[in-house]
N, C-alpha and C. Protein backbone atom coordinates (compact mmCIF):
# COMPACT_ATOMS: atom_id res chain seq x y z
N UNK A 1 136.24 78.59 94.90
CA UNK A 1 135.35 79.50 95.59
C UNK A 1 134.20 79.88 94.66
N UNK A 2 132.81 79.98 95.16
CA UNK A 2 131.95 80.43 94.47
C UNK A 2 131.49 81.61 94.44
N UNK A 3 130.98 82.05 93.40
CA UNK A 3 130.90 83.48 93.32
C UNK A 3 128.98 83.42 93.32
N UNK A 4 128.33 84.79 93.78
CA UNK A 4 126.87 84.61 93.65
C UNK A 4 126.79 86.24 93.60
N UNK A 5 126.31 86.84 92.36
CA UNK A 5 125.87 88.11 91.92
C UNK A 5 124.94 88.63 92.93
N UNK A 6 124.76 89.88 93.47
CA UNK A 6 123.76 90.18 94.44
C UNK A 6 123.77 91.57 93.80
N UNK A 7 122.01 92.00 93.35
CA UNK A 7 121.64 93.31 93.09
C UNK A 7 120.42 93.17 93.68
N UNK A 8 119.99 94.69 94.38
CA UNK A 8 119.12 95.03 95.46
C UNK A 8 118.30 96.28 94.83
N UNK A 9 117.50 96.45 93.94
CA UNK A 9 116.35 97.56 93.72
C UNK A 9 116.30 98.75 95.15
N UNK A 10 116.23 98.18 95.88
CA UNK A 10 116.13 99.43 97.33
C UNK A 10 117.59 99.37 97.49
N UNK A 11 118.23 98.93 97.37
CA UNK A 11 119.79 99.57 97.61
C UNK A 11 120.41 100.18 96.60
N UNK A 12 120.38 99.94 95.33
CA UNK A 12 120.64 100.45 94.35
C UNK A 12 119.65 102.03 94.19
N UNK A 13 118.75 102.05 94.76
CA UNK A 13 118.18 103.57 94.76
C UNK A 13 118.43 104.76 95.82
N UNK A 14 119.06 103.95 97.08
CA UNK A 14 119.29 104.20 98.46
C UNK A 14 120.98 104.75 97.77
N UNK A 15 122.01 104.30 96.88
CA UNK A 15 123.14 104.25 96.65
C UNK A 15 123.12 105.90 95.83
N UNK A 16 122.39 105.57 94.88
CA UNK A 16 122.50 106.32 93.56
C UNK A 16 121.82 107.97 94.18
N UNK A 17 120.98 107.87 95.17
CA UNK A 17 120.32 109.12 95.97
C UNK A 17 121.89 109.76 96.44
N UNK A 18 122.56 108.82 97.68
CA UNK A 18 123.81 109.17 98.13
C UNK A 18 124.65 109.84 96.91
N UNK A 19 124.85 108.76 95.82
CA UNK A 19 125.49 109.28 94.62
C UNK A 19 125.39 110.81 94.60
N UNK A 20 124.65 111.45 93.87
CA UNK A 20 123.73 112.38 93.66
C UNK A 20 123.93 113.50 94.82
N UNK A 21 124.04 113.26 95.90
CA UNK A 21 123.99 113.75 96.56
C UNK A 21 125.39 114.17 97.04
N UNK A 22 126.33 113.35 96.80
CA UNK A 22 127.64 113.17 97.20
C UNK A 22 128.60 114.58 95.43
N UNK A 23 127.79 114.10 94.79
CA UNK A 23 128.50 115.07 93.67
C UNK A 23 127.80 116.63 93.48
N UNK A 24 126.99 116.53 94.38
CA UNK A 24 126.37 118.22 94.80
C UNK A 24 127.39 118.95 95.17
N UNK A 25 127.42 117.60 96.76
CA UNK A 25 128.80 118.66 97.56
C UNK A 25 130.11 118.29 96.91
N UNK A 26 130.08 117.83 96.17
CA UNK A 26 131.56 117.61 95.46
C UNK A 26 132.07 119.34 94.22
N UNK A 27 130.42 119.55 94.00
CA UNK A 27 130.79 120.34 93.32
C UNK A 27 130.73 121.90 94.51
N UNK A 28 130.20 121.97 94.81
CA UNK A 28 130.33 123.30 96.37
C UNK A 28 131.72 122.85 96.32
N UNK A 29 132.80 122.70 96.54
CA UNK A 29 134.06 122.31 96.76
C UNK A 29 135.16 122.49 95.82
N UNK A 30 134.80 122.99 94.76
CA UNK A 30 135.57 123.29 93.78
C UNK A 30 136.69 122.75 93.50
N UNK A 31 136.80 121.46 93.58
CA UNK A 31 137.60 120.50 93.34
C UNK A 31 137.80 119.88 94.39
N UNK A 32 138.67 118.22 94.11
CA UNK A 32 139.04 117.64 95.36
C UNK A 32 139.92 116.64 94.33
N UNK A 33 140.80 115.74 95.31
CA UNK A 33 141.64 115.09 94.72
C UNK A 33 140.88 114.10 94.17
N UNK A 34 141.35 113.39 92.90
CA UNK A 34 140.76 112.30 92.33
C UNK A 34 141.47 110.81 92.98
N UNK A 35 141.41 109.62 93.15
CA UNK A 35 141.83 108.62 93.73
C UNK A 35 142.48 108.04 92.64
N UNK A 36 143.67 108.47 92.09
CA UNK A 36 144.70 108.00 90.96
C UNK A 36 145.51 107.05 91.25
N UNK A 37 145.64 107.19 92.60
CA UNK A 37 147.02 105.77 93.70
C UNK A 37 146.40 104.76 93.15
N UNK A 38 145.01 104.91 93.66
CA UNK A 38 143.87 103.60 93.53
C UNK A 38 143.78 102.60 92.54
N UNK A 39 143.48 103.66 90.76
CA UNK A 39 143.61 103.17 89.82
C UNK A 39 144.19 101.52 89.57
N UNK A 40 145.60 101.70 90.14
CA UNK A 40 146.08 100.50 89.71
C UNK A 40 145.36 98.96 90.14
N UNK A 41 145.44 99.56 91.52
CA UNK A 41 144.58 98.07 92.64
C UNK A 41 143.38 98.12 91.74
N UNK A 42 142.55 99.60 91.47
CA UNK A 42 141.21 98.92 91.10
C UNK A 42 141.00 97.72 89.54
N UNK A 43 142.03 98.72 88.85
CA UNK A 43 142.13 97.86 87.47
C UNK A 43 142.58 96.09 87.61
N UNK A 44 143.70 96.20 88.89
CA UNK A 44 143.85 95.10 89.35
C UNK A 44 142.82 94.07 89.63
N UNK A 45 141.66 94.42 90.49
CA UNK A 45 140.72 93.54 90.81
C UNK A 45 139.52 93.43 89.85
N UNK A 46 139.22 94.83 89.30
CA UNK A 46 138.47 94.28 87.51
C UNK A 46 138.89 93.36 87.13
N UNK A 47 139.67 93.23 86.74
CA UNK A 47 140.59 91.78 85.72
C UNK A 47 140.53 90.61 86.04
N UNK A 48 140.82 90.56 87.87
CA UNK A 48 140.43 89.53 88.63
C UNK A 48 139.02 88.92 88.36
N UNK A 49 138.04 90.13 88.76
CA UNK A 49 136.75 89.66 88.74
C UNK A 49 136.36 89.38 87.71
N UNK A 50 136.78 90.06 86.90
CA UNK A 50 135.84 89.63 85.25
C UNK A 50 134.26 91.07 85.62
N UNK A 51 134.71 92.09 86.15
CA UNK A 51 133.56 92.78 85.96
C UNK A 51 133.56 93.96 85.34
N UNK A 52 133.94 93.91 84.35
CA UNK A 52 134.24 94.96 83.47
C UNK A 52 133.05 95.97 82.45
N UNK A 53 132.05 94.63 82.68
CA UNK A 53 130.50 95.99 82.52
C UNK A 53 130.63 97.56 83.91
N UNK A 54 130.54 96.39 84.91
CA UNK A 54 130.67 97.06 85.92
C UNK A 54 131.24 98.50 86.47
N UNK A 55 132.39 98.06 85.94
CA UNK A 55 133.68 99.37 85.51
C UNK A 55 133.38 100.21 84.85
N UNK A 56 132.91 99.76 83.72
CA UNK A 56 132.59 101.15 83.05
C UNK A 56 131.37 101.86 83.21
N UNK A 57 131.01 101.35 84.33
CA UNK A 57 129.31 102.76 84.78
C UNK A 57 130.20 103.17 86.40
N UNK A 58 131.38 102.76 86.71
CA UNK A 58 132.20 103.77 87.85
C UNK A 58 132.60 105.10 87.72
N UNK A 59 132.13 106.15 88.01
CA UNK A 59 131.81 107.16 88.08
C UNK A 59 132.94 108.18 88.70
N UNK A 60 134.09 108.54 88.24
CA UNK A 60 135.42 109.05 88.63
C UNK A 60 135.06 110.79 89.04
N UNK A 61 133.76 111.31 88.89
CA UNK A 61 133.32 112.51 89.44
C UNK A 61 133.15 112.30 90.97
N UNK A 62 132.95 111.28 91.34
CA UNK A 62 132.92 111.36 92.56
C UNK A 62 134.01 110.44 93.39
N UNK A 63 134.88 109.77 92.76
CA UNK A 63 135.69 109.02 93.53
C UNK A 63 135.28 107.50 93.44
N UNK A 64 134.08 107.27 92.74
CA UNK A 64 133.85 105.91 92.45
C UNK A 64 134.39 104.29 92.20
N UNK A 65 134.56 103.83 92.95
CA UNK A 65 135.86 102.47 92.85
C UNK A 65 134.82 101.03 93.09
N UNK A 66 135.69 99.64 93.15
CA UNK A 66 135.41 98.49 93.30
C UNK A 66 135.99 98.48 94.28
N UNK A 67 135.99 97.68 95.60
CA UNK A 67 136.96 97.28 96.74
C UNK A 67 136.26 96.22 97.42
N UNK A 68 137.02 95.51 98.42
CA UNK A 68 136.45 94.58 98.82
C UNK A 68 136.31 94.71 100.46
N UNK A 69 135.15 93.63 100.73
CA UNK A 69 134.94 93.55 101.83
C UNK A 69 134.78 92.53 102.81
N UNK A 70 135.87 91.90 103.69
CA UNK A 70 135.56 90.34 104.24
C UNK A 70 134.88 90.24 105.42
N UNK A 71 134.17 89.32 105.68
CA UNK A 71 133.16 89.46 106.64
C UNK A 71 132.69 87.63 106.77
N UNK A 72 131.89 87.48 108.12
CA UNK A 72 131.49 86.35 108.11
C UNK A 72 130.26 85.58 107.41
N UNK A 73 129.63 84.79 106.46
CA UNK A 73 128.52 84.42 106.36
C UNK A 73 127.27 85.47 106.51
N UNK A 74 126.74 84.94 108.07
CA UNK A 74 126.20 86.10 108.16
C UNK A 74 125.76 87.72 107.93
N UNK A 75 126.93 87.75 107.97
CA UNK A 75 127.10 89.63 107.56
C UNK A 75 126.86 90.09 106.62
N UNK A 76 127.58 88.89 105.54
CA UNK A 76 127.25 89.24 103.69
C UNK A 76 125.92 88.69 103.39
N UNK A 77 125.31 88.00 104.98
CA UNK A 77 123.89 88.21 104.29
C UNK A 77 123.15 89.07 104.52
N UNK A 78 123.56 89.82 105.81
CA UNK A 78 122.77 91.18 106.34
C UNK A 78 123.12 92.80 105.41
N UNK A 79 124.43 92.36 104.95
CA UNK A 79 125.25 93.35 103.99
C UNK A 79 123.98 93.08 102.49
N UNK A 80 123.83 92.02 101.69
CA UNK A 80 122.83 91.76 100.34
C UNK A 80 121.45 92.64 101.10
N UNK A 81 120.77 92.52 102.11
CA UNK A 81 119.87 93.18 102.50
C UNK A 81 119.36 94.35 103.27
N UNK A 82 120.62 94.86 103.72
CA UNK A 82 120.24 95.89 104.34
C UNK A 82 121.56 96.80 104.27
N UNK A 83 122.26 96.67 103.15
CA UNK A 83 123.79 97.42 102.79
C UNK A 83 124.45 97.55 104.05
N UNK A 84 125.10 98.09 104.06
CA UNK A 84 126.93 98.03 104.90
C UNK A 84 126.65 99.00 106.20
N UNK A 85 125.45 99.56 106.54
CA UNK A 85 125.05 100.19 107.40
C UNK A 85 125.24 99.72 109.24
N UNK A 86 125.17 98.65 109.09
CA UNK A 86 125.20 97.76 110.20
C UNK A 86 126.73 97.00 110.32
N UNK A 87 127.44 97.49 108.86
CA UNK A 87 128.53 96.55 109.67
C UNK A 87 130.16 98.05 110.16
N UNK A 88 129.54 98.45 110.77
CA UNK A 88 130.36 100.14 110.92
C UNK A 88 131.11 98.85 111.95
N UNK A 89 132.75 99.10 111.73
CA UNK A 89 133.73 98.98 112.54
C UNK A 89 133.64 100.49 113.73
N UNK A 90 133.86 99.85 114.87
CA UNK A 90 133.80 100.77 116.24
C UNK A 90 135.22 100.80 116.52
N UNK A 91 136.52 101.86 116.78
CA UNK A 91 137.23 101.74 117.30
C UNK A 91 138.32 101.23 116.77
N UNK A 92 138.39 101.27 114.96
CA UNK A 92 139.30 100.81 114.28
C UNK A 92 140.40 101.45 114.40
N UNK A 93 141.77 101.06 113.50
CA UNK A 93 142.97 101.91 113.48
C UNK A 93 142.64 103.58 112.85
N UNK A 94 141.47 103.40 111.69
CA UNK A 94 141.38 105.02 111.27
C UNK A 94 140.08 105.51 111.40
N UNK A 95 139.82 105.21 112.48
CA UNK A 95 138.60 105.28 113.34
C UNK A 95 137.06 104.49 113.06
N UNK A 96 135.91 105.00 113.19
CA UNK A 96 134.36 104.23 113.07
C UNK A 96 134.55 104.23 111.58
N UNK A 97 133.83 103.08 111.20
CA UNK A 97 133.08 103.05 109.68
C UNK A 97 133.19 101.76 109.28
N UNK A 98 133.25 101.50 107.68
CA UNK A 98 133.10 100.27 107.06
C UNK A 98 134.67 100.30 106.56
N UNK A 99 135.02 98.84 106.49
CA UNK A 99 136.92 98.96 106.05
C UNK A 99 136.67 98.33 104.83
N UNK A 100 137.47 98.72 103.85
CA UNK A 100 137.31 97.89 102.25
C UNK A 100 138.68 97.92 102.37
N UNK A 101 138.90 97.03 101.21
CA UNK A 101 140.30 96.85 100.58
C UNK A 101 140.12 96.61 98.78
N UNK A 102 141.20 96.93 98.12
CA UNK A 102 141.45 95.87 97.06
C UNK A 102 141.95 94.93 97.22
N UNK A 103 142.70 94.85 98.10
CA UNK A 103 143.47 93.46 98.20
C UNK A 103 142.34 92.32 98.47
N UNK A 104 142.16 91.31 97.57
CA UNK A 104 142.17 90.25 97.83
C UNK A 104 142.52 89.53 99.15
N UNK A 105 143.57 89.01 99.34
CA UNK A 105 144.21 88.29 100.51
C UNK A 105 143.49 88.91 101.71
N UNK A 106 143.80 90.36 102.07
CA UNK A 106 143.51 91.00 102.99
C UNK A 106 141.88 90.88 103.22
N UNK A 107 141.34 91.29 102.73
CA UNK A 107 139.78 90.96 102.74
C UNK A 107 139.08 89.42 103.37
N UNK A 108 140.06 88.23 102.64
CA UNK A 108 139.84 87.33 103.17
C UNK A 108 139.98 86.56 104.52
N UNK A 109 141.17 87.81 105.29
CA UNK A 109 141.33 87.53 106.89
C UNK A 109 139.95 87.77 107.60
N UNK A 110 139.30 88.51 107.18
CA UNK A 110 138.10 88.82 107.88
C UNK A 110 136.85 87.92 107.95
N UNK A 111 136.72 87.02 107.74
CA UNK A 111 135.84 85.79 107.11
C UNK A 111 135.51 85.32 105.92
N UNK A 112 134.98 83.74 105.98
CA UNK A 112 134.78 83.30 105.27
C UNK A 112 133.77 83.69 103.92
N UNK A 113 133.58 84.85 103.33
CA UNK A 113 132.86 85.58 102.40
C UNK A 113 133.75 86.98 102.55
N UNK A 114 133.70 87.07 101.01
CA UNK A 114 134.16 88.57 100.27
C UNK A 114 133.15 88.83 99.60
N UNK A 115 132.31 90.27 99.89
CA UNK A 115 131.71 91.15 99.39
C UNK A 115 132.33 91.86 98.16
N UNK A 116 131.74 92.25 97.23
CA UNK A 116 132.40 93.23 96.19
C UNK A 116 131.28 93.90 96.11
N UNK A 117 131.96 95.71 96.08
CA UNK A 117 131.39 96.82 96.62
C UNK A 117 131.72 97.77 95.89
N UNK A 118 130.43 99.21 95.23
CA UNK A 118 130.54 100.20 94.97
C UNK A 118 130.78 100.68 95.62
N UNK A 119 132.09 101.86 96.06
CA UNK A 119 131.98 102.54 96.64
C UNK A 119 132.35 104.08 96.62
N UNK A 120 131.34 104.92 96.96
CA UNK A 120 131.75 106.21 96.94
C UNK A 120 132.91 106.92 97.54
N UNK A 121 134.47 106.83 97.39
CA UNK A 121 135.18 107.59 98.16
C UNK A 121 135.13 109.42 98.40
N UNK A 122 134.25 109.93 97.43
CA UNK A 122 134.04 111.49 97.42
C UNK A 122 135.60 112.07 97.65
N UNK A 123 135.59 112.80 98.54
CA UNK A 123 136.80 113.80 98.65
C UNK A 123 137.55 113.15 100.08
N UNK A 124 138.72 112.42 99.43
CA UNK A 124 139.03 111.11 100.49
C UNK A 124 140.59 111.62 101.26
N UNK A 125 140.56 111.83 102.35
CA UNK A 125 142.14 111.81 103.56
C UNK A 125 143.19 111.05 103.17
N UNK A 126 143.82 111.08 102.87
CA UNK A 126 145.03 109.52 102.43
C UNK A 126 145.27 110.00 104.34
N UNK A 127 145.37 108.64 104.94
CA UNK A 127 146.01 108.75 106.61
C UNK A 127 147.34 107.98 106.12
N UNK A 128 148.12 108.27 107.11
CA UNK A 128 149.82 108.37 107.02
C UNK A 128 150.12 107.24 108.23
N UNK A 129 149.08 107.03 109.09
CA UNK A 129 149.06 106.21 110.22
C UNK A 129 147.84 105.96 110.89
N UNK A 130 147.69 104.96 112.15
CA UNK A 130 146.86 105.65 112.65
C UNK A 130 146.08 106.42 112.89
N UNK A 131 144.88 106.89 113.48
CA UNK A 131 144.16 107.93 113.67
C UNK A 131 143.75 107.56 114.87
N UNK A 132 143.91 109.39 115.68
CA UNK A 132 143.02 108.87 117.05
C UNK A 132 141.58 109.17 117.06
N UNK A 133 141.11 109.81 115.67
CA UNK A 133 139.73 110.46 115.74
C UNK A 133 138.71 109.40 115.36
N UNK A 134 137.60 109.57 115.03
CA UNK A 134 136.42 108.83 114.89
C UNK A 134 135.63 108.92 113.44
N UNK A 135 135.67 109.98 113.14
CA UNK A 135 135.48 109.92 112.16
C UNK A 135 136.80 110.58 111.28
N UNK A 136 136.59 110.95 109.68
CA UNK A 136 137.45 111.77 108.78
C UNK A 136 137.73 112.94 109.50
N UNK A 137 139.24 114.08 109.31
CA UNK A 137 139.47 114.85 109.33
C UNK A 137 138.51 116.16 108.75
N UNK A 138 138.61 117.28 108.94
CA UNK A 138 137.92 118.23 108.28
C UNK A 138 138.31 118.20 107.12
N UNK A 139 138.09 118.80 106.00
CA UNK A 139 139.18 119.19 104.99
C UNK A 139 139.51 120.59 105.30
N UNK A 140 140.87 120.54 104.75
CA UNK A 140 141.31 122.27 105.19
C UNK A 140 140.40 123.21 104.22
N UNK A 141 140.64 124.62 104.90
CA UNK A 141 139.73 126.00 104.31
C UNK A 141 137.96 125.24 103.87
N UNK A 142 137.84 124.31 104.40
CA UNK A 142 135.87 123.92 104.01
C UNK A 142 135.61 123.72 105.35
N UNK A 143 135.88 123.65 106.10
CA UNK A 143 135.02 123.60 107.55
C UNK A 143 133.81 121.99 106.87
N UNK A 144 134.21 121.55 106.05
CA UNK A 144 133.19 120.10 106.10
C UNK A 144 134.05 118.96 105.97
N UNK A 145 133.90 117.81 106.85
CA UNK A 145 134.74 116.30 106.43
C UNK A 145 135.26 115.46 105.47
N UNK A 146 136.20 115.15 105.46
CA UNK A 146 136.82 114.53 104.42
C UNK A 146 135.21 113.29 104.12
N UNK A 147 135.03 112.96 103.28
CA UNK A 147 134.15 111.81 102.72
C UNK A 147 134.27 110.38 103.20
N UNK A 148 135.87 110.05 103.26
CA UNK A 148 136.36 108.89 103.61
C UNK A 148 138.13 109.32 103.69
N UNK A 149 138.40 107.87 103.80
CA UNK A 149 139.79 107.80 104.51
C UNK A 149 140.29 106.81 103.72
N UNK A 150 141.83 107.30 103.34
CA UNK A 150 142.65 105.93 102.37
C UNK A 150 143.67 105.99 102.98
N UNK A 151 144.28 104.45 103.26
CA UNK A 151 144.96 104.46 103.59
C UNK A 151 146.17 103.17 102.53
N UNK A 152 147.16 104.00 102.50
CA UNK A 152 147.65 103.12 101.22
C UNK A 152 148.85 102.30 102.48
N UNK A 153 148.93 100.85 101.69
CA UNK A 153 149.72 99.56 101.50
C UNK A 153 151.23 99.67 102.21
């Protein structure tokens, strides 16, 4: 399988704004859980990839990880140019959005191309099952949404 590096000047500024923006309200919040389950898978797929510059500018103030993303041709070319905006799952098991994995294998059911992805988890839901909602849960006592949704293995 071939691998092809993709960095984007307007996405990388479009990311790092979110960044920034994401550890504002991280701090209004006076804590939130850190993604420690994660750790292992993520160290897992560093090693895999060989991206270990990479790793070390991941940013654990905000929930910062590697994960993957499978998709068809197409998509990972609309994904290099116009980020993950367009590929929102409608109607998934833990409702709207973009689905990552670490897993390897899993990623690759989804088509022929795997994306590898910064991604911000912020102040993240672990779901236990299913979800019938659409987006994240609230978080309790903040009246504002969980960031994202994990759902472990």
């Amino acid at each position: 399988a071939a691998t092809e590096p993709i960095f984007s000047s307007k996405l990388s500024v479009q990311y790092h704004s979110r960044c920034q923006a994401l550890r504002c309200a991280l701090e209004e919040r006076n804590g939130f859980p850190a993604c420690t389950g994660l750790s292992a898978q993520v160290a897992k797929l560093q090693t895999l990839l060989r991206c270990r510059q990479l790793h070390a500018r991941l940013d654990s103030d905000v929930n910062e990880v590697l994960l993957l993303h499978g998709c068809p041709l197409e998509t990972a070319k609309r994904i290099q140019s116009d980020g993950f905006g367009r590929c929102f799952r409608l109607d998934g098991l833990y409702g709207d959005g973009v689905y990552l994995t670490a897993d390897i294998c899993k990623a690759a059911q989804y088509g022929d191309c795997v994306v590898v992805a910064r991604v911000l988890l912020g102040h993240p839901f672990v779901a236990q099952g299913p979800m019938p909602c659409k987006r994240p849960p609230i978080v309790e006592n903040l009246e504002v949404p969980h960031d994202s949704i994990i759902v472990q293995p």
